[in-house]
C-alpha atoms as a PDB file:
ATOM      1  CA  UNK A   1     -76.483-200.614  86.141  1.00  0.00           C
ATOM      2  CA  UNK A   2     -74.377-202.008  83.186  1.00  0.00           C
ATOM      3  CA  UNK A   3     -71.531-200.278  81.539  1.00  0.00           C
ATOM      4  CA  UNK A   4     -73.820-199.538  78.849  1.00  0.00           C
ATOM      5  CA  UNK A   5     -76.344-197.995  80.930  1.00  0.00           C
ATOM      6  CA  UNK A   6     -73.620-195.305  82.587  1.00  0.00           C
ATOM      7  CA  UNK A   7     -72.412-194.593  78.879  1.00  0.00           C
ATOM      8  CA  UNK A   8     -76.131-193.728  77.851  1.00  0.00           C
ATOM      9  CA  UNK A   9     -76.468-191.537  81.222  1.00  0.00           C
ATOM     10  CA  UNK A  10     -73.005-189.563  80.467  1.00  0.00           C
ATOM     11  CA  UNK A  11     -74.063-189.178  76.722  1.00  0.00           C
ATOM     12  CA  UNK A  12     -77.209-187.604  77.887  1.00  0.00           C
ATOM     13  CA  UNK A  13     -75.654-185.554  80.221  1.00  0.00           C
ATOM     14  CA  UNK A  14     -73.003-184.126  77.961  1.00  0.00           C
ATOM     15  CA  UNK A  15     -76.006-183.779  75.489  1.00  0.00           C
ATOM     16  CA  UNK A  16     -77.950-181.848  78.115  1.00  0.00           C
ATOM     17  CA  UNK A  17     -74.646-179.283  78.608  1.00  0.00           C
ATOM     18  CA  UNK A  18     -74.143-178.766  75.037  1.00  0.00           C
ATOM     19  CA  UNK A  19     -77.646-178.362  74.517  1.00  0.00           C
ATOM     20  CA  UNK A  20     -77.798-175.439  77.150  1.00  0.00           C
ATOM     21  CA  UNK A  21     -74.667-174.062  75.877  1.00  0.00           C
ATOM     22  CA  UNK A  22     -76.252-173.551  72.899  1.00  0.00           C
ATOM     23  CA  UNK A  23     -79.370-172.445  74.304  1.00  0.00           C
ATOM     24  CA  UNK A  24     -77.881-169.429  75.895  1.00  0.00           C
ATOM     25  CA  UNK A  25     -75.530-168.864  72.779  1.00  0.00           C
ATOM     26  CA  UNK A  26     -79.019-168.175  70.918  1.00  0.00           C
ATOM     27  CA  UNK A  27     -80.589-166.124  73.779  1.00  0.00           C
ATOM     28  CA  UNK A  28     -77.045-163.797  73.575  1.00  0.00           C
ATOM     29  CA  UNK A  29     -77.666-164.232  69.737  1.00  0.00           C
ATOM     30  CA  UNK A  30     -81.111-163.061  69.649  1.00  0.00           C
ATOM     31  CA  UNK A  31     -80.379-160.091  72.377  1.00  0.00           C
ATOM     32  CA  UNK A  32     -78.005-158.652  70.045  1.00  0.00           C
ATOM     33  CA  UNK A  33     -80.001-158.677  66.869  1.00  0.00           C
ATOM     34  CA  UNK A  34     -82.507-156.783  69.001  1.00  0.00           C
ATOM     35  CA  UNK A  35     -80.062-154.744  69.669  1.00  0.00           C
ATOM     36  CA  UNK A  36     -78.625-154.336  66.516  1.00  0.00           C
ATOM     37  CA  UNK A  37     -82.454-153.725  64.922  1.00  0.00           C
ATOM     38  CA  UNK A  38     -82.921-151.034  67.773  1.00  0.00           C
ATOM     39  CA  UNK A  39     -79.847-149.376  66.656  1.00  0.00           C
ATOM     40  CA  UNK A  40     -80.360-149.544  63.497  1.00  0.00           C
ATOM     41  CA  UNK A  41     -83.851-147.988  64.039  1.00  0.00           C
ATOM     42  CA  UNK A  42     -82.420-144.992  66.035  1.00  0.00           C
ATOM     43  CA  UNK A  43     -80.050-144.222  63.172  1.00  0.00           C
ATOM     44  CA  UNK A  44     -82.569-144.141  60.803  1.00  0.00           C
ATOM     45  CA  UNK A  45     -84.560-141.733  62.703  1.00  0.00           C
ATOM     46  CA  UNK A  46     -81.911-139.401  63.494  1.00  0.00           C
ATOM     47  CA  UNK A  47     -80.162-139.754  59.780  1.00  0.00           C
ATOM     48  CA  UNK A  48     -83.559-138.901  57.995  1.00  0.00           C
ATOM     49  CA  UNK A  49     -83.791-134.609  60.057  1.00  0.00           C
ATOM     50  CA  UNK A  50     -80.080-134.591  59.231  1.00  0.00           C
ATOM     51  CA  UNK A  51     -80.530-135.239  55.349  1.00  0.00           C
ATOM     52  CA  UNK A  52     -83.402-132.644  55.049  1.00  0.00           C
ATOM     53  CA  UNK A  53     -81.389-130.097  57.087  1.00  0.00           C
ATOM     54  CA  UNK A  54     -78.617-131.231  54.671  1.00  0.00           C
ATOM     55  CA  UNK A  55     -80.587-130.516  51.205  1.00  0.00           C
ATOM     56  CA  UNK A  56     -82.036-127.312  52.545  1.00  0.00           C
ATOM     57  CA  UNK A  57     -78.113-126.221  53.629  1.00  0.00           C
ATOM     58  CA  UNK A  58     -76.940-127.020  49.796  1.00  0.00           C
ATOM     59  CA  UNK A  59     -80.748-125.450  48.229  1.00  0.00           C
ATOM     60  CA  UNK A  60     -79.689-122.236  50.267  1.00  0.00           C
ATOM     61  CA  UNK A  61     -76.001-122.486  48.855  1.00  0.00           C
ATOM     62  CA  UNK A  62     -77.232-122.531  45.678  1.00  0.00           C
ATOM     63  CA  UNK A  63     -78.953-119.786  45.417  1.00  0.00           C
ATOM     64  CA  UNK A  64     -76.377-117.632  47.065  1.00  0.00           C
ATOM     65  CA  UNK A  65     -73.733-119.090  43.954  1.00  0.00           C
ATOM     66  CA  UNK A  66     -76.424-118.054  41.982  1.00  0.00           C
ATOM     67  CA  UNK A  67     -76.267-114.761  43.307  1.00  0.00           C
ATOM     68  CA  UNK A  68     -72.535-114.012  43.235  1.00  0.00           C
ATOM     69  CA  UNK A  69     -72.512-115.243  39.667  1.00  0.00           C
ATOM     70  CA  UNK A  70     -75.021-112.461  39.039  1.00  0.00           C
ATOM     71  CA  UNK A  71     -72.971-109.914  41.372  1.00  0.00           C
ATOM     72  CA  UNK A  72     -69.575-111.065  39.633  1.00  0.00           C
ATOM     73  CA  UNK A  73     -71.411-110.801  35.850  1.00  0.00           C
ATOM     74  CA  UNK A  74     -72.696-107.264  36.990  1.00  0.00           C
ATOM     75  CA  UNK A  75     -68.810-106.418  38.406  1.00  0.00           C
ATOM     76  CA  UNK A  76     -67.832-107.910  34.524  1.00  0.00           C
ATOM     77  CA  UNK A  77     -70.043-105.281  33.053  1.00  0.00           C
ATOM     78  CA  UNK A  78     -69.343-102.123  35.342  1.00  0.00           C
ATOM     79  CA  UNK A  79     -65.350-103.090  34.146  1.00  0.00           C
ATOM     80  CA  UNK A  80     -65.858-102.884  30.945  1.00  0.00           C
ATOM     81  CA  UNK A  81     -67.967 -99.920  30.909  1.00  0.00           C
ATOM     82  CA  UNK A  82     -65.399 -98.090  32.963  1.00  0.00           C
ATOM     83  CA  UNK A  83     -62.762 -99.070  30.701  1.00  0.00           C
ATOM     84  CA  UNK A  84     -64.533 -98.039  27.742  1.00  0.00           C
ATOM     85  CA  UNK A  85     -65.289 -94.994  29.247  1.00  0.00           C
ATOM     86  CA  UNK A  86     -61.585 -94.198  30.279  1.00  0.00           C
ATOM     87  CA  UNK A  87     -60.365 -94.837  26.752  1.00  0.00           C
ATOM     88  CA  UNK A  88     -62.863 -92.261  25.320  1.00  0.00           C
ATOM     89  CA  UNK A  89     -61.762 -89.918  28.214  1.00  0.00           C
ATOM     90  CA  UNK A  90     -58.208 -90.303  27.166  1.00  0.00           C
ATOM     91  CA  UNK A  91     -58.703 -90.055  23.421  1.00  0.00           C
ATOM     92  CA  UNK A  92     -60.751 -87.001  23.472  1.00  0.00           C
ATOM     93  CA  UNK A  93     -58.624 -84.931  26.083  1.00  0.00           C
ATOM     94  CA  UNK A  94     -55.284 -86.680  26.144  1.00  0.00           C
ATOM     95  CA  UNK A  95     -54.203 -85.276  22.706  1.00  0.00           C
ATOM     96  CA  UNK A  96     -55.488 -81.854  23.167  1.00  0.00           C
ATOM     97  CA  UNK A  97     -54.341 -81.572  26.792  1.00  0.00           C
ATOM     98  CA  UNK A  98     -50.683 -82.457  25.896  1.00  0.00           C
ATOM     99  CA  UNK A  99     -51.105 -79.924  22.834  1.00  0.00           C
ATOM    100  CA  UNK A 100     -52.234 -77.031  25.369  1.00  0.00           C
ATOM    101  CA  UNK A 101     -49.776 -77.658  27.768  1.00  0.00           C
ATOM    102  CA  UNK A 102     -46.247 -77.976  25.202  1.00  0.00           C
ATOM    103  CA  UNK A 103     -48.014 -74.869  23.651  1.00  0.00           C
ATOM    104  CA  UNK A 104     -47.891 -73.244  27.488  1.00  0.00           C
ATOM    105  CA  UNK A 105     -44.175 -74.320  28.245  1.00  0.00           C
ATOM    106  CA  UNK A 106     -43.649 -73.058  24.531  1.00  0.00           C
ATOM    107  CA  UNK A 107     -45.055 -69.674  25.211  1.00  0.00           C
ATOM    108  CA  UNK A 108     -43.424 -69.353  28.685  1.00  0.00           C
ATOM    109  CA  UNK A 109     -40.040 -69.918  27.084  1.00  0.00           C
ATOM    110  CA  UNK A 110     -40.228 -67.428  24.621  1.00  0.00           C
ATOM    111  CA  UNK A 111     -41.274 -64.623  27.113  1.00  0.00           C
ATOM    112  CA  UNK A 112     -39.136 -65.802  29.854  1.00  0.00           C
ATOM    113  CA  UNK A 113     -35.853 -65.611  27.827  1.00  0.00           C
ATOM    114  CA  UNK A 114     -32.526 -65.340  29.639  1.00  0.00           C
ATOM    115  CA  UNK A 115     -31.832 -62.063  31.228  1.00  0.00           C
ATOM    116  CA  UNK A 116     -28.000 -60.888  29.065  1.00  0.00           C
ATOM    117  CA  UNK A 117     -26.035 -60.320  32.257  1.00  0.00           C
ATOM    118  CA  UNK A 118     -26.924 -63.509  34.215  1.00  0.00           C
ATOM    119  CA  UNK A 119     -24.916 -66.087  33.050  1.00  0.00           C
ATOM    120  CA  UNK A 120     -26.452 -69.487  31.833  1.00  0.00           C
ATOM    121  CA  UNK A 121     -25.579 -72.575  34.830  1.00  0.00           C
ATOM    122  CA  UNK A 122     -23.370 -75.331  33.991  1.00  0.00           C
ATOM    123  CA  UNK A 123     -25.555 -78.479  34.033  1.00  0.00           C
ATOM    124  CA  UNK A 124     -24.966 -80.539  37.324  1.00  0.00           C
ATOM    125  CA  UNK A 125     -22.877 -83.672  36.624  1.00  0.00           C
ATOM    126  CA  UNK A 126     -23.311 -87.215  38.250  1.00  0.00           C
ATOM    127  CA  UNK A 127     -20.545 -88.352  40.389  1.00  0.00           C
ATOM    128  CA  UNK A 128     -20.270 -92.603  40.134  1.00  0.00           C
ATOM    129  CA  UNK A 129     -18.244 -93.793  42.746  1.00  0.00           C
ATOM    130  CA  UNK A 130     -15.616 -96.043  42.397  1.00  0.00           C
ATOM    131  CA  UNK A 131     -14.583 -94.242  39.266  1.00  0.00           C
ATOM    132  CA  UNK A 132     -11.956 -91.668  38.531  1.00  0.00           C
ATOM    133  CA  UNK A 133     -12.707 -87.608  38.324  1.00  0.00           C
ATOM    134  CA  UNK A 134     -11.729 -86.469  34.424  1.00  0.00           C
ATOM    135  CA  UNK A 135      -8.534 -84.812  34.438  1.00  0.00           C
ATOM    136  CA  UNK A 136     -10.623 -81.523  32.992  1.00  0.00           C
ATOM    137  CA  UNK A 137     -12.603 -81.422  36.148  1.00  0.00           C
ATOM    138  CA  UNK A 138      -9.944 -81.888  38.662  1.00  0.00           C
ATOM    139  CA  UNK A 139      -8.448 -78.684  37.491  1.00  0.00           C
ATOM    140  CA  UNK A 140     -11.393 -76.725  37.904  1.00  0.00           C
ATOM    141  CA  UNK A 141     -11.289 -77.798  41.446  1.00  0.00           C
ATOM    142  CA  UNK A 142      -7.880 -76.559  41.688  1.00  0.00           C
ATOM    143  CA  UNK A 143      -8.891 -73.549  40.547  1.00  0.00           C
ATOM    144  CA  UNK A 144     -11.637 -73.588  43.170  1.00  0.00           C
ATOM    145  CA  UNK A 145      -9.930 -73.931  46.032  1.00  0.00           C
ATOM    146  CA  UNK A 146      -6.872 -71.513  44.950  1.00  0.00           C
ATOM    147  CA  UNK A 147      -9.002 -68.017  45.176  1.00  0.00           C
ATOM    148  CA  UNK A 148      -7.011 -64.581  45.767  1.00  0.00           C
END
């Protein structure tokens, strides 16, 4: 065998390797596309129930908006009404009611009157504190304290 001969042999060799290598490269390769393909089919199969029970979960939602936006127009309504009906209330026996009652107190002051030999109370005065007691009043206390 001639030099030549032994290069050819190792060349074919190393061509075999490589060629093997790259055999079992594709054979991975083509594994995981059929991999990828049967994943890619599961997906699909499961996405497609979970976008109908999606649509039906946003159809439903819509038509309970569509019912509190009737509830809430009907709530609108009842408001005004209620309003309206308050303001009538207190036009028509607000004025009169007010009129009867300052004609009462009227009335009860002119019968009541003061009795002559009861004397009329001094009004009760506010004490602030921090500040000083009129010289006027301090006297009367004085007085108060000083009985024969």
């Amino acid at each position: 065998m001639s030099g030549g001969e032994v290069a050819g042999i190792l060349v074919a060799v190393f061509w075999a390797i490589l060629v093997s290598f790259l055999a079992v490269a594709l054979a991975r390769l083509a594994q995981t596309l059929k991999a990828t393909t049967k994943l890619v089919a599961d997906v699909t199969d499961q996405a497609v129930p979970l976008l109908a029970d999606a649509s039906a979960a946003v159809r439903t939602a819509q038509t309970q908006i569509e019912r509190v936006d009737a509830i809430a127009s009907d709530v609108q309504e009842v408001t005004s009404n209620a309003s309206a009906l308050s303001t009538t209330v207190a036009s028509t026996f607000g004025g009169p009611l007010v009129k009867v009652a300052a004609f009462g107190y009227g009335v009860r002051r002119a019968l009541g009157g003061r009795k002559s030999d009861v004397p009329a109370k001094e009004p009760r005065r506010t004490v602030i504190v921090g500040r000083p007691v009129p010289a006027a009043r301090r006297e009367k206390r004085n007085l108060r304290g000083k009985r024969d």
